[in-house]
PDB file of N, CA and C in Angstrom:
ATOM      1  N   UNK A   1      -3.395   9.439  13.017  1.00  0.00           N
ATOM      2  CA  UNK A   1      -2.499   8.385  12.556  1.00  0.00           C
ATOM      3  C   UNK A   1      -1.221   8.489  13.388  1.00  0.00           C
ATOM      4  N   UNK A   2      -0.725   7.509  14.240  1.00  0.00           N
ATOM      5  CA  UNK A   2       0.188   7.318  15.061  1.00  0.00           C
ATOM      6  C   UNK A   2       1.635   7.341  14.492  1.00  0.00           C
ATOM      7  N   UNK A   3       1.263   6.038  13.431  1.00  0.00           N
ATOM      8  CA  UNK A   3       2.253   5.651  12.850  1.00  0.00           C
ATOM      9  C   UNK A   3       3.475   6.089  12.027  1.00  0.00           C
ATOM     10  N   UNK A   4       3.041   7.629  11.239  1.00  0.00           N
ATOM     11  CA  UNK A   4       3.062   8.042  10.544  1.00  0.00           C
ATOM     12  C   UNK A   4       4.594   7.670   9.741  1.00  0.00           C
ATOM     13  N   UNK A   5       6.063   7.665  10.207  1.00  0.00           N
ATOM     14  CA  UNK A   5       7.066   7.152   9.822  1.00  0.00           C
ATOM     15  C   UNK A   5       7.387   6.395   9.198  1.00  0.00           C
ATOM     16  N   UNK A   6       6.529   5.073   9.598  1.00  0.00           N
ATOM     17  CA  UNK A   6       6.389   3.727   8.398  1.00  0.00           C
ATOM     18  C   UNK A   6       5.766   3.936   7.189  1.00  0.00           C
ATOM     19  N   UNK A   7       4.834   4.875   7.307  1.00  0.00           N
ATOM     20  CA  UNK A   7       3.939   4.908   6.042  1.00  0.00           C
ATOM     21  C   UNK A   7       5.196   6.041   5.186  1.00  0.00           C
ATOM     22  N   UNK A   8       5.477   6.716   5.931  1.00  0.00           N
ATOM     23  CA  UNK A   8       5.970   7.207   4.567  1.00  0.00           C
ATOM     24  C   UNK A   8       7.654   6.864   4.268  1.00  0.00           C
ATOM     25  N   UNK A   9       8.164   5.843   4.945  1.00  0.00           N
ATOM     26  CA  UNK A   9       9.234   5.232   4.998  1.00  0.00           C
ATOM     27  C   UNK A   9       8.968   4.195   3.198  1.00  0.00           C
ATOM     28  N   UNK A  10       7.848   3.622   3.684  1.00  0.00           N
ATOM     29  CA  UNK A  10       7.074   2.587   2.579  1.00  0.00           C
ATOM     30  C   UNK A  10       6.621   4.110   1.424  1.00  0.00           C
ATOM     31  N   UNK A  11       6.423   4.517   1.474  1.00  0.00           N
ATOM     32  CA  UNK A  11       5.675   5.470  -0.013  1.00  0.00           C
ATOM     33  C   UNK A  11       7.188   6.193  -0.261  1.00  0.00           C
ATOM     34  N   UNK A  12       8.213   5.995   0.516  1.00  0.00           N
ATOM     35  CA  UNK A  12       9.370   6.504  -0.266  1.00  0.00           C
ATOM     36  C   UNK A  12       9.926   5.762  -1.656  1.00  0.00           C
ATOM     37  N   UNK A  13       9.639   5.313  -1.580  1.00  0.00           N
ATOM     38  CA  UNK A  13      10.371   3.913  -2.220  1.00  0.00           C
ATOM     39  C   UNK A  13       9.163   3.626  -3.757  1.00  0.00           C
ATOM     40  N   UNK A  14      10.199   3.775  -5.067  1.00  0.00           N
ATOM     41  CA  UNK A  14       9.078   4.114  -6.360  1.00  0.00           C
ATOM     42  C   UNK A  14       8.226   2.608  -6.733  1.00  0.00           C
ATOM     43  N   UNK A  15       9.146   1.344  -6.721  1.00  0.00           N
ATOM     44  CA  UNK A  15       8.803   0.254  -6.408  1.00  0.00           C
ATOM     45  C   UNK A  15       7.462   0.225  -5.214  1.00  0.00           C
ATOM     46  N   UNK A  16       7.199   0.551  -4.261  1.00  0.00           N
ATOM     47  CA  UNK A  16       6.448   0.487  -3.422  1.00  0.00           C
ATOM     48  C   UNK A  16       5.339   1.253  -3.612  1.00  0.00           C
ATOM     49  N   UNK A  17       5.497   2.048  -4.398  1.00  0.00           N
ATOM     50  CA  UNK A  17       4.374   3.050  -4.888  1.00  0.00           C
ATOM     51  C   UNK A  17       3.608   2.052  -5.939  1.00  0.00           C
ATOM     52  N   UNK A  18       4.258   1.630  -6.436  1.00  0.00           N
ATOM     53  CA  UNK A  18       3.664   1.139  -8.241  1.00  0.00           C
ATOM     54  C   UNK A  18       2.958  -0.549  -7.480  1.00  0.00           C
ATOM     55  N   UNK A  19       3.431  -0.760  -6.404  1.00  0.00           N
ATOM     56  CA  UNK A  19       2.286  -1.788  -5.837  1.00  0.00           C
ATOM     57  C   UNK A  19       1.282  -1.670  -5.142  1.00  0.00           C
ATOM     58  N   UNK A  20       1.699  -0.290  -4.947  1.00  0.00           N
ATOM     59  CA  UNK A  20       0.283   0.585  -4.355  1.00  0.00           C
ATOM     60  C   UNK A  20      -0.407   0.607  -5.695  1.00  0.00           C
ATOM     61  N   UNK A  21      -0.005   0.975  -6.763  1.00  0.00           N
ATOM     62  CA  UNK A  21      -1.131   1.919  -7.704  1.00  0.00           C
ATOM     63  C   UNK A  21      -1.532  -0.160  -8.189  1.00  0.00           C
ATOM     64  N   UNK A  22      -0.833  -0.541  -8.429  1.00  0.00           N
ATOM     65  CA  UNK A  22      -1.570  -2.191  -9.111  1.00  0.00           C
ATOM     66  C   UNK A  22      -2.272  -2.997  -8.181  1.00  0.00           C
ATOM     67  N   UNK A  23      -2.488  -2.650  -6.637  1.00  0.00           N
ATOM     68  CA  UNK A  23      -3.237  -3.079  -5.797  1.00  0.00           C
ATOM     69  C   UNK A  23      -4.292  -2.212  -6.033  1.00  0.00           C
ATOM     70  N   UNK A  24      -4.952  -0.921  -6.215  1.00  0.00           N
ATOM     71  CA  UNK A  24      -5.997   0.410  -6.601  1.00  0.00           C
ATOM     72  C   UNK A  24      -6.852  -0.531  -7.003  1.00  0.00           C
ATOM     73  N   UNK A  25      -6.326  -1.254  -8.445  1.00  0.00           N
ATOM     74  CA  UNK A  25      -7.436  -1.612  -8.802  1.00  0.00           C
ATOM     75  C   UNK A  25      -8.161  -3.253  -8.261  1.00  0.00           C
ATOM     76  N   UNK A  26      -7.367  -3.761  -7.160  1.00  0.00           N
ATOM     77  CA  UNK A  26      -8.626  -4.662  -6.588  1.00  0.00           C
ATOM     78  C   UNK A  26      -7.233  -5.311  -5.802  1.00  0.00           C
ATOM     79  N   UNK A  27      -7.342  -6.799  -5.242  1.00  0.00           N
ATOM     80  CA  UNK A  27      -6.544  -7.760  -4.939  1.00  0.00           C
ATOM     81  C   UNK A  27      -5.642  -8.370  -5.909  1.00  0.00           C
ATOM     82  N   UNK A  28      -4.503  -8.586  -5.296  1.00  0.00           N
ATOM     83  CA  UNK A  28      -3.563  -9.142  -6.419  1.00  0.00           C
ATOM     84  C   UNK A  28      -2.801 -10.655  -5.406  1.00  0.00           C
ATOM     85  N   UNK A  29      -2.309 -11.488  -6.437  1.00  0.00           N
ATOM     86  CA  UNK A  29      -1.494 -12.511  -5.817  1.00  0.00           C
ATOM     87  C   UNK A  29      -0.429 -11.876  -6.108  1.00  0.00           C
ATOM     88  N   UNK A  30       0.704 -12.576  -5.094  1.00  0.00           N
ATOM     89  CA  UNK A  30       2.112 -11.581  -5.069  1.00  0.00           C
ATOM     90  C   UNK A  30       2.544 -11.941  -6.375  1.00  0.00           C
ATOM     91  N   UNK A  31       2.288 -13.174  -6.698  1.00  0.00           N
ATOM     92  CA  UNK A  31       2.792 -13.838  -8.548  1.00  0.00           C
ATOM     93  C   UNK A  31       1.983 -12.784  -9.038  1.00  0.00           C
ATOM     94  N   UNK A  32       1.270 -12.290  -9.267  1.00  0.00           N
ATOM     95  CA  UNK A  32       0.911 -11.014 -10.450  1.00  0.00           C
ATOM     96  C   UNK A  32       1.669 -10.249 -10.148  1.00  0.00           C
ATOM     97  N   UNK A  33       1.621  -9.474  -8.904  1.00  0.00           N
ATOM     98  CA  UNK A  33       2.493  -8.752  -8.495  1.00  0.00           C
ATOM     99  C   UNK A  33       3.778  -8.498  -9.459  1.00  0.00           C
ATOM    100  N   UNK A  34       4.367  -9.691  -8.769  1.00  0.00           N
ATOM    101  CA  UNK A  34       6.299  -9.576  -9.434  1.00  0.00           C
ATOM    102  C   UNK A  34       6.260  -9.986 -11.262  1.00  0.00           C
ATOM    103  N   UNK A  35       5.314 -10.407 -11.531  1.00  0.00           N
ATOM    104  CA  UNK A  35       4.739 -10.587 -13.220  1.00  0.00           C
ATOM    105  C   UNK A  35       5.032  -8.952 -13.530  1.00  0.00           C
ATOM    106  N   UNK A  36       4.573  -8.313 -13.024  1.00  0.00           N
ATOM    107  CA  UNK A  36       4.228  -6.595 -13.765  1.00  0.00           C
ATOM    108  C   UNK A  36       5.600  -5.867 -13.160  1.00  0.00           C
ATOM    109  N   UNK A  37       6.357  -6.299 -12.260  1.00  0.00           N
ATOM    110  CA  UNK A  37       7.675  -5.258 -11.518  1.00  0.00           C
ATOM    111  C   UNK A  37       8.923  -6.305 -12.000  1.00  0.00           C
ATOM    112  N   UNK A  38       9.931  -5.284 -12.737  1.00  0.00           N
ATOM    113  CA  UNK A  38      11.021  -5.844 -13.005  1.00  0.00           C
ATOM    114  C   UNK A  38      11.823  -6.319 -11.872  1.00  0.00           C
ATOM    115  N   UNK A  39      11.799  -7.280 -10.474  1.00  0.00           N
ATOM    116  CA  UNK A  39      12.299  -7.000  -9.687  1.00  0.00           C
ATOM    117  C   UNK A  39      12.559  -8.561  -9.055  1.00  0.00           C
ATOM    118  N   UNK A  40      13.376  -9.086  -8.058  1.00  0.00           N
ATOM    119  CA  UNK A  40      13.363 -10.309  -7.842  1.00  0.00           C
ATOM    120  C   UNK A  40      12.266 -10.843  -6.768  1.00  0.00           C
ATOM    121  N   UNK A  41      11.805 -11.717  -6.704  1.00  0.00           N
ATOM    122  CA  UNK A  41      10.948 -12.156  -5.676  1.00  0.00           C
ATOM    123  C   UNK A  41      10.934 -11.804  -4.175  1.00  0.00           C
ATOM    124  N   UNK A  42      12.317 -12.153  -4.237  1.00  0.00           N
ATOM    125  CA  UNK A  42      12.936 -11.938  -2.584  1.00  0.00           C
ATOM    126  C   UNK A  42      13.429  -9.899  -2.467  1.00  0.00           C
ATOM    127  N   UNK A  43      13.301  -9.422  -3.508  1.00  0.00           N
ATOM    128  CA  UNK A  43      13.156  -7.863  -3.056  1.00  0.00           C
ATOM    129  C   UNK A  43      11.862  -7.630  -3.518  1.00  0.00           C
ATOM    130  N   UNK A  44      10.927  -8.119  -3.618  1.00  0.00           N
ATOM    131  CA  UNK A  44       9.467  -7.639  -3.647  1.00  0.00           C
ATOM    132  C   UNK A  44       8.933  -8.093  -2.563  1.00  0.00           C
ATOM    133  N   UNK A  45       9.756  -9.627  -2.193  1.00  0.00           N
ATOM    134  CA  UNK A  45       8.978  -9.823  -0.612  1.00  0.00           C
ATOM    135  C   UNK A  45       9.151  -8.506   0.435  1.00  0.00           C
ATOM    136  N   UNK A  46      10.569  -8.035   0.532  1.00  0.00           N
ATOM    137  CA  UNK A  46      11.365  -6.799   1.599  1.00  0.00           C
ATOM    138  C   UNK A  46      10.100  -6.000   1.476  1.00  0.00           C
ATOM    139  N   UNK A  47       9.250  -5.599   0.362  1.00  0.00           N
ATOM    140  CA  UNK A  47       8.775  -4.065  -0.441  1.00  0.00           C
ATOM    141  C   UNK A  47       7.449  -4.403   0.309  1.00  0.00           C
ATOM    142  N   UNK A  48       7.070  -6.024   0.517  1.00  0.00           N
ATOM    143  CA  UNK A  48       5.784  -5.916   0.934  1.00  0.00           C
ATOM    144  C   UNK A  48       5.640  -6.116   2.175  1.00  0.00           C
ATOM    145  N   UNK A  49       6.788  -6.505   3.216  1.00  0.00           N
ATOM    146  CA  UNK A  49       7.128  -6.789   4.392  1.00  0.00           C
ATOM    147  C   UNK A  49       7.126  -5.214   4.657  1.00  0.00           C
ATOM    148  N   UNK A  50       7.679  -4.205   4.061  1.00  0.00           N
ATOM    149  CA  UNK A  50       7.512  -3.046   4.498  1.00  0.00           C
ATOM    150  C   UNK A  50       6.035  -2.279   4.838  1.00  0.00           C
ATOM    151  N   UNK A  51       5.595  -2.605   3.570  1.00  0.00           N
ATOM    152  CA  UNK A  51       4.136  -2.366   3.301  1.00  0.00           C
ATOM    153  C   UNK A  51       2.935  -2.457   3.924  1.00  0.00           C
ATOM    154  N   UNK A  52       3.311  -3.933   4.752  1.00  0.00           N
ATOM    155  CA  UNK A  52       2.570  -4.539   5.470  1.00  0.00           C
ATOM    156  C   UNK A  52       2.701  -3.543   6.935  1.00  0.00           C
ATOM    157  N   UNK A  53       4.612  -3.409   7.428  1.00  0.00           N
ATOM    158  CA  UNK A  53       4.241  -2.784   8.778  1.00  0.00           C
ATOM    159  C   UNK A  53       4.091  -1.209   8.629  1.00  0.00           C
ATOM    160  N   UNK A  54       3.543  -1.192   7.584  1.00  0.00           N
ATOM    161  CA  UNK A  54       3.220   0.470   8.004  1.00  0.00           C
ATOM    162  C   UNK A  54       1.996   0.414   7.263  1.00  0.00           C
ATOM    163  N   UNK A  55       1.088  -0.959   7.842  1.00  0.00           N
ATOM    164  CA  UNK A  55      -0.305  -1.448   7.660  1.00  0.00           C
ATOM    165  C   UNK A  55      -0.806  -0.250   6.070  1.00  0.00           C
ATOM    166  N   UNK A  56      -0.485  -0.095   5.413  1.00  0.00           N
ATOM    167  CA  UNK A  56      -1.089  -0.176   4.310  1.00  0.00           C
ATOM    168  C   UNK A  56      -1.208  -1.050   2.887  1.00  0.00           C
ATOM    169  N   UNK A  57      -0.909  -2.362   3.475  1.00  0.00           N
ATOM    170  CA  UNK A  57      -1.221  -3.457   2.300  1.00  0.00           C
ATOM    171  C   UNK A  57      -1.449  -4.519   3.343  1.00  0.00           C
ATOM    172  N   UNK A  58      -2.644  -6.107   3.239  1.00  0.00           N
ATOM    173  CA  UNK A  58      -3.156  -6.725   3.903  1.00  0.00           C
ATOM    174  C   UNK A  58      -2.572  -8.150   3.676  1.00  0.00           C
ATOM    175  N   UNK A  59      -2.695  -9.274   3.894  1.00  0.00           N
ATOM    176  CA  UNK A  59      -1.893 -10.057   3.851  1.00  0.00           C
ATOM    177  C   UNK A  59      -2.738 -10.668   3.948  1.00  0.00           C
ATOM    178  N   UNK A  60      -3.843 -12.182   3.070  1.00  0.00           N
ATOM    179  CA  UNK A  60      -4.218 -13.246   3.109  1.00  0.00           C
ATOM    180  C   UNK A  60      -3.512 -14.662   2.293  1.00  0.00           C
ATOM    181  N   UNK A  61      -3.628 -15.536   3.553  1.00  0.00           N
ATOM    182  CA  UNK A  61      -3.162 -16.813   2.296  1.00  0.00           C
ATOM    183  C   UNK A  61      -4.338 -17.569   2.016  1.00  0.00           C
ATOM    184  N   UNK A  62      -3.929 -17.928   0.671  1.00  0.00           N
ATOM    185  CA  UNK A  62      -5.270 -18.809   0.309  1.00  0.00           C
ATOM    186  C   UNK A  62      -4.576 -19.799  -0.275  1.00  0.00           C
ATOM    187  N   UNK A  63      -4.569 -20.911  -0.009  1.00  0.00           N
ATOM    188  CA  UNK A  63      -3.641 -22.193   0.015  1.00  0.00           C
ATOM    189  C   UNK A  63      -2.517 -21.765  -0.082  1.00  0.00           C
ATOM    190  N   UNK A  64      -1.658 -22.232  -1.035  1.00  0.00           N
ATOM    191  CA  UNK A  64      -0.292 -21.421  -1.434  1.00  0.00           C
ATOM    192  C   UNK A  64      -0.161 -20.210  -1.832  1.00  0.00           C
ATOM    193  N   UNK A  65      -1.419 -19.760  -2.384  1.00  0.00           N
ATOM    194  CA  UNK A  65      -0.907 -18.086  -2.663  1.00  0.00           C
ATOM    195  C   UNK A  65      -1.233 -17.271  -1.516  1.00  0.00           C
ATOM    196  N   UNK A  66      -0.509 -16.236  -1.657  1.00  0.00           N
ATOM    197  CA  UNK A  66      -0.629 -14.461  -0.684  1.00  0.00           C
ATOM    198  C   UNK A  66      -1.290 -14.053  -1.534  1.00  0.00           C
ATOM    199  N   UNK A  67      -2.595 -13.098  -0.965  1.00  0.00           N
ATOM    200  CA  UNK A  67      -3.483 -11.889  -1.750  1.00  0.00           C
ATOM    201  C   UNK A  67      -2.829 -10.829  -1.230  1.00  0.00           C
ATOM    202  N   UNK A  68      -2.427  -9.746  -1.634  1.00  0.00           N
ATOM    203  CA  UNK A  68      -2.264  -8.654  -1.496  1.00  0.00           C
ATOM    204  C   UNK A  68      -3.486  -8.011  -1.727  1.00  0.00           C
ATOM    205  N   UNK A  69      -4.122  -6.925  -1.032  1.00  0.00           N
ATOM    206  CA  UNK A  69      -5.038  -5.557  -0.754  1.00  0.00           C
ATOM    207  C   UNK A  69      -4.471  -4.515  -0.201  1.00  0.00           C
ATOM    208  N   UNK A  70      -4.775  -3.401  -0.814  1.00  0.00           N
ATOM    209  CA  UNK A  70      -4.612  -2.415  -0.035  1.00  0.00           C
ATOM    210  C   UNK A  70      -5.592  -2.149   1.101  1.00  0.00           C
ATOM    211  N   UNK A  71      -4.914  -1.596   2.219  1.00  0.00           N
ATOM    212  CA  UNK A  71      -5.785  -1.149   3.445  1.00  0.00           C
ATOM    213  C   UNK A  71      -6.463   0.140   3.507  1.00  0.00           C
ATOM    214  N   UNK A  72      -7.787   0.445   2.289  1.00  0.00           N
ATOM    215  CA  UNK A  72      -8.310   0.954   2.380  1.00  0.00           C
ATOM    216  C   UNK A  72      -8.038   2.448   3.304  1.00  0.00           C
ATOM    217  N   UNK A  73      -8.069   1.944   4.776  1.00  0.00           N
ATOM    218  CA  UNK A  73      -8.351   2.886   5.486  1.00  0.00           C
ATOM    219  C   UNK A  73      -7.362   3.495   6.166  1.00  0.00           C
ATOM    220  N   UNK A  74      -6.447   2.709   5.956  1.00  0.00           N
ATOM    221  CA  UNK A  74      -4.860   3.437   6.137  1.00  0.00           C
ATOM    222  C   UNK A  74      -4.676   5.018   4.652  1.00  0.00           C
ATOM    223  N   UNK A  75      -5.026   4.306   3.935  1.00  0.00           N
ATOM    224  CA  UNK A  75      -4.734   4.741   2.559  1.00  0.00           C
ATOM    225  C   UNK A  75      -5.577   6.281   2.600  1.00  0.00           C
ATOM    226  N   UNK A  76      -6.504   6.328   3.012  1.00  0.00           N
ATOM    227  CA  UNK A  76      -7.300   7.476   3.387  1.00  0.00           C
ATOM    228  C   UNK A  76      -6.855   8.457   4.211  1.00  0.00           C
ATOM    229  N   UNK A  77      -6.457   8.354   5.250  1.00  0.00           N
ATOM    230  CA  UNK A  77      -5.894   8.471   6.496  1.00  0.00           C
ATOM    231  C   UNK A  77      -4.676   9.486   5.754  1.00  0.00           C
ATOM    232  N   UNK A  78      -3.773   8.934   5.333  1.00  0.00           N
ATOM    233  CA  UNK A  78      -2.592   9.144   4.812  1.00  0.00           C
ATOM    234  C   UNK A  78      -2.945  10.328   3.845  1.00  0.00           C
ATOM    235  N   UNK A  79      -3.627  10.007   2.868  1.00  0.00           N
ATOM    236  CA  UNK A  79      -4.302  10.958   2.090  1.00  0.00           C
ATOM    237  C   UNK A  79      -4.992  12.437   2.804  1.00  0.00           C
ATOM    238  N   UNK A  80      -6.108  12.180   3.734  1.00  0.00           N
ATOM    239  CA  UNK A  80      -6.580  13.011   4.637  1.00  0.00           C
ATOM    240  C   UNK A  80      -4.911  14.202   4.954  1.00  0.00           C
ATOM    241  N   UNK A  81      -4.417  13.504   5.339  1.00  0.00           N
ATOM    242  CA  UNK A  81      -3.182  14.036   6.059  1.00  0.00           C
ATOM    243  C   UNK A  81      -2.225  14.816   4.904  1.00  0.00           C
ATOM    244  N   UNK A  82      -1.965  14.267   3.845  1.00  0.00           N
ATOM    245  CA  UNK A  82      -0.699  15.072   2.844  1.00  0.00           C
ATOM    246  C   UNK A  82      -1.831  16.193   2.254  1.00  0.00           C
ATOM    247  N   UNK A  83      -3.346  16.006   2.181  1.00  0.00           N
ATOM    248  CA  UNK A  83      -4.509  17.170   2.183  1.00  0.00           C
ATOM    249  C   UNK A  83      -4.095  18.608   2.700  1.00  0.00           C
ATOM    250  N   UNK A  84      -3.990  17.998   4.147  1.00  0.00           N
ATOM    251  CA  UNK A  84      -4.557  18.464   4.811  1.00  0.00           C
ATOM    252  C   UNK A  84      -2.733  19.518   4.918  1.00  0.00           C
ATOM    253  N   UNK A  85      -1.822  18.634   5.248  1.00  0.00           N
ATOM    254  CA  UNK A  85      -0.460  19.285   4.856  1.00  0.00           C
ATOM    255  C   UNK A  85      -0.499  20.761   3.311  1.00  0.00           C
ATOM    256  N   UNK A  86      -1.053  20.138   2.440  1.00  0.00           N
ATOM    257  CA  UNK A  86      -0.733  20.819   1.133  1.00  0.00           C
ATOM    258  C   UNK A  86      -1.812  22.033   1.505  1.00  0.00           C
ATOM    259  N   UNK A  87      -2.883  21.874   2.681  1.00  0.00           N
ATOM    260  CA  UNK A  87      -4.116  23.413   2.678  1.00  0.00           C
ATOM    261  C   UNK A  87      -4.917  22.728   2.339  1.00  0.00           C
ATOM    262  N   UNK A  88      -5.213  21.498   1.471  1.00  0.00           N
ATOM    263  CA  UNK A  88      -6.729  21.171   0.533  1.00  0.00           C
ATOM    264  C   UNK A  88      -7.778  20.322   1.889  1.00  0.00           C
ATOM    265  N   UNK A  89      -8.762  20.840   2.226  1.00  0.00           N
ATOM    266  CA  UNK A  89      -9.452  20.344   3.051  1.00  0.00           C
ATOM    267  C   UNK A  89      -9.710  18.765   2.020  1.00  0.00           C
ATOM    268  N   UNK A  90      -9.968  17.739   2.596  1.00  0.00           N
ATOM    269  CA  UNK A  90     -10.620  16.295   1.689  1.00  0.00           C
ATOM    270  C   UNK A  90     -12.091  17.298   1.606  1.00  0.00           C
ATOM    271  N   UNK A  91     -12.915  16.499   0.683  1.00  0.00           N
ATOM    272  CA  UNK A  91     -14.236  16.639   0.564  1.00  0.00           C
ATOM    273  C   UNK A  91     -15.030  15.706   1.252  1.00  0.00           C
ATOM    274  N   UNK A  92     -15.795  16.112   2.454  1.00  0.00           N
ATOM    275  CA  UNK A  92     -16.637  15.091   3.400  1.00  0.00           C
ATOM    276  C   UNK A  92     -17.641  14.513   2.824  1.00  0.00           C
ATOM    277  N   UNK A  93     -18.359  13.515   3.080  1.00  0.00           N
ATOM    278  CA  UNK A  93     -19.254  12.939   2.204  1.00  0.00           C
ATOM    279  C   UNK A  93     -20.699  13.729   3.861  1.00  0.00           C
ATOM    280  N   UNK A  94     -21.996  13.709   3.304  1.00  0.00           N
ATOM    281  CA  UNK A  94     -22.600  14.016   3.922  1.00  0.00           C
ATOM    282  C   UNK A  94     -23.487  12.358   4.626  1.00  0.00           C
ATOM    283  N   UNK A  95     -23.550  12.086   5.658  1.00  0.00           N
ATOM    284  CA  UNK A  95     -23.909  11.018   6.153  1.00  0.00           C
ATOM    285  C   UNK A  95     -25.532  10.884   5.822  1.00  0.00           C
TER     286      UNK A  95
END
Protein backbone atom coordinates (compact mmCIF):
# COMPACT_ATOMS: atom_id res chain seq x y z
CA UNK A 1 0.00 0.00 0.00
CA UNK A 2 1.60 3.21 -1.31
CA UNK A 3 -0.72 5.44 -0.06
CA UNK A 4 -0.65 4.87 3.31
CA UNK A 5 -1.01 8.74 4.80
CA UNK A 6 -4.45 9.33 3.35
CA UNK A 7 -5.82 6.30 4.73
CA UNK A 8 -4.98 6.99 7.96
CA UNK A 9 -5.38 10.80 7.70
CA UNK A 10 -9.29 9.58 6.84
CA UNK A 11 -9.51 6.78 9.85
CA UNK A 12 -8.31 9.65 12.11
CA UNK A 13 -11.26 11.33 12.19
CA UNK A 14 -14.36 9.50 14.61
CA UNK A 15 -17.02 10.82 12.12
CA UNK A 16 -15.14 9.02 9.33
CA UNK A 17 -14.88 5.90 11.12
CA UNK A 18 -18.71 5.56 11.91
CA UNK A 19 -19.18 5.85 7.92
CA UNK A 20 -16.90 3.29 7.63
CA UNK A 21 -18.70 0.99 10.17
CA UNK A 22 -22.53 2.07 8.38
CA UNK A 23 -21.04 1.40 4.94
CA UNK A 24 -19.81 -2.62 6.59
CA UNK A 25 -23.02 -3.41 6.25
CA UNK A 26 -23.67 -2.93 2.38
CA UNK A 27 -24.14 0.45 0.14
CA UNK A 28 -25.58 3.49 1.43
CA UNK A 29 -26.99 6.82 -0.28
CA UNK A 30 -25.16 9.80 1.20
CA UNK A 31 -29.05 10.84 2.41
CA UNK A 32 -28.90 7.72 4.73
CA UNK A 33 -25.69 8.50 5.44
CA UNK A 34 -26.21 12.14 7.04
CA UNK A 35 -29.91 10.60 8.35
CA UNK A 36 -27.74 8.44 11.02
CA UNK A 37 -24.59 11.32 11.68
CA UNK A 38 -25.43 14.37 13.62
CA UNK A 39 -23.56 16.46 11.16
CA UNK A 40 -24.22 19.03 8.25
CA UNK A 41 -24.34 17.91 4.69
CA UNK A 42 -21.58 20.06 3.51
CA UNK A 43 -19.18 18.53 6.47
CA UNK A 44 -20.14 15.02 5.57
CA UNK A 45 -19.49 15.91 1.96
CA UNK A 46 -15.43 17.14 3.29
CA UNK A 47 -15.58 13.40 5.38
CA UNK A 48 -16.37 11.65 2.12
CA UNK A 49 -14.20 13.71 -0.24
CA UNK A 50 -11.56 12.55 2.18
CA UNK A 51 -12.60 9.05 2.10
CA UNK A 52 -12.77 8.83 -1.33
CA UNK A 53 -8.90 10.10 -1.82
CA UNK A 54 -7.49 7.74 0.35
CA UNK A 55 -9.67 5.29 -1.99
CA UNK A 56 -11.39 3.59 0.76
CA UNK A 57 -15.05 4.52 0.01
CA UNK A 58 -16.43 4.34 -3.87
CA UNK A 59 -18.44 6.83 -5.43
CA UNK A 60 -21.53 5.93 -7.83
CA UNK A 61 -24.30 8.22 -9.10
CA UNK A 62 -27.45 6.85 -9.83
CA UNK A 63 -29.61 9.65 -11.12
CA UNK A 64 -29.52 12.15 -8.35
CA UNK A 65 -28.31 10.07 -5.67
CA UNK A 66 -24.42 9.12 -4.63
CA UNK A 67 -24.01 5.35 -3.41
CA UNK A 68 -21.45 5.16 -1.08
CA UNK A 69 -19.37 1.50 -0.72
CA UNK A 70 -16.68 0.71 0.92
CA UNK A 71 -13.54 -0.37 -1.09
CA UNK A 72 -13.39 -3.66 -0.04
CA UNK A 73 -9.86 -4.04 -0.94
CA UNK A 74 -8.37 -1.02 0.32
CA UNK A 75 -10.07 -1.95 3.60
CA UNK A 76 -8.13 -5.26 3.76
CA UNK A 77 -4.96 -3.96 2.83
CA UNK A 78 -5.12 -1.49 5.67
CA UNK A 79 -6.20 -4.16 7.98
CA UNK A 80 -3.42 -6.69 6.66
CA UNK A 81 -1.07 -3.84 7.66
CA UNK A 82 -2.25 -2.48 11.45
CA UNK A 83 -2.04 -6.87 11.73
CA UNK A 84 0.71 -7.06 10.74
CA UNK A 85 2.06 -3.70 12.82
CA UNK A 86 0.33 -5.10 16.19
CA UNK A 87 2.54 -8.99 15.45
CA UNK A 88 -0.99 -10.74 14.48
CA UNK A 89 -0.22 -12.50 11.20
CA UNK A 90 -4.12 -12.09 9.13
CA UNK A 91 -5.38 -15.65 8.70
CA UNK A 92 -4.80 -16.79 4.88
CA UNK A 93 -7.59 -18.44 3.32
CA UNK A 94 -6.25 -21.65 1.53
CA UNK A 95 -6.88 -21.30 -2.36
Amino acid sequence: MSRAAPVFKALADPHRREILRLLRAGPRSAGEVAAALPISKATLSHHFNLLKDADLVRCEVRGQARIYALNTSVVEDVTALLLDVLGRAPARSEP
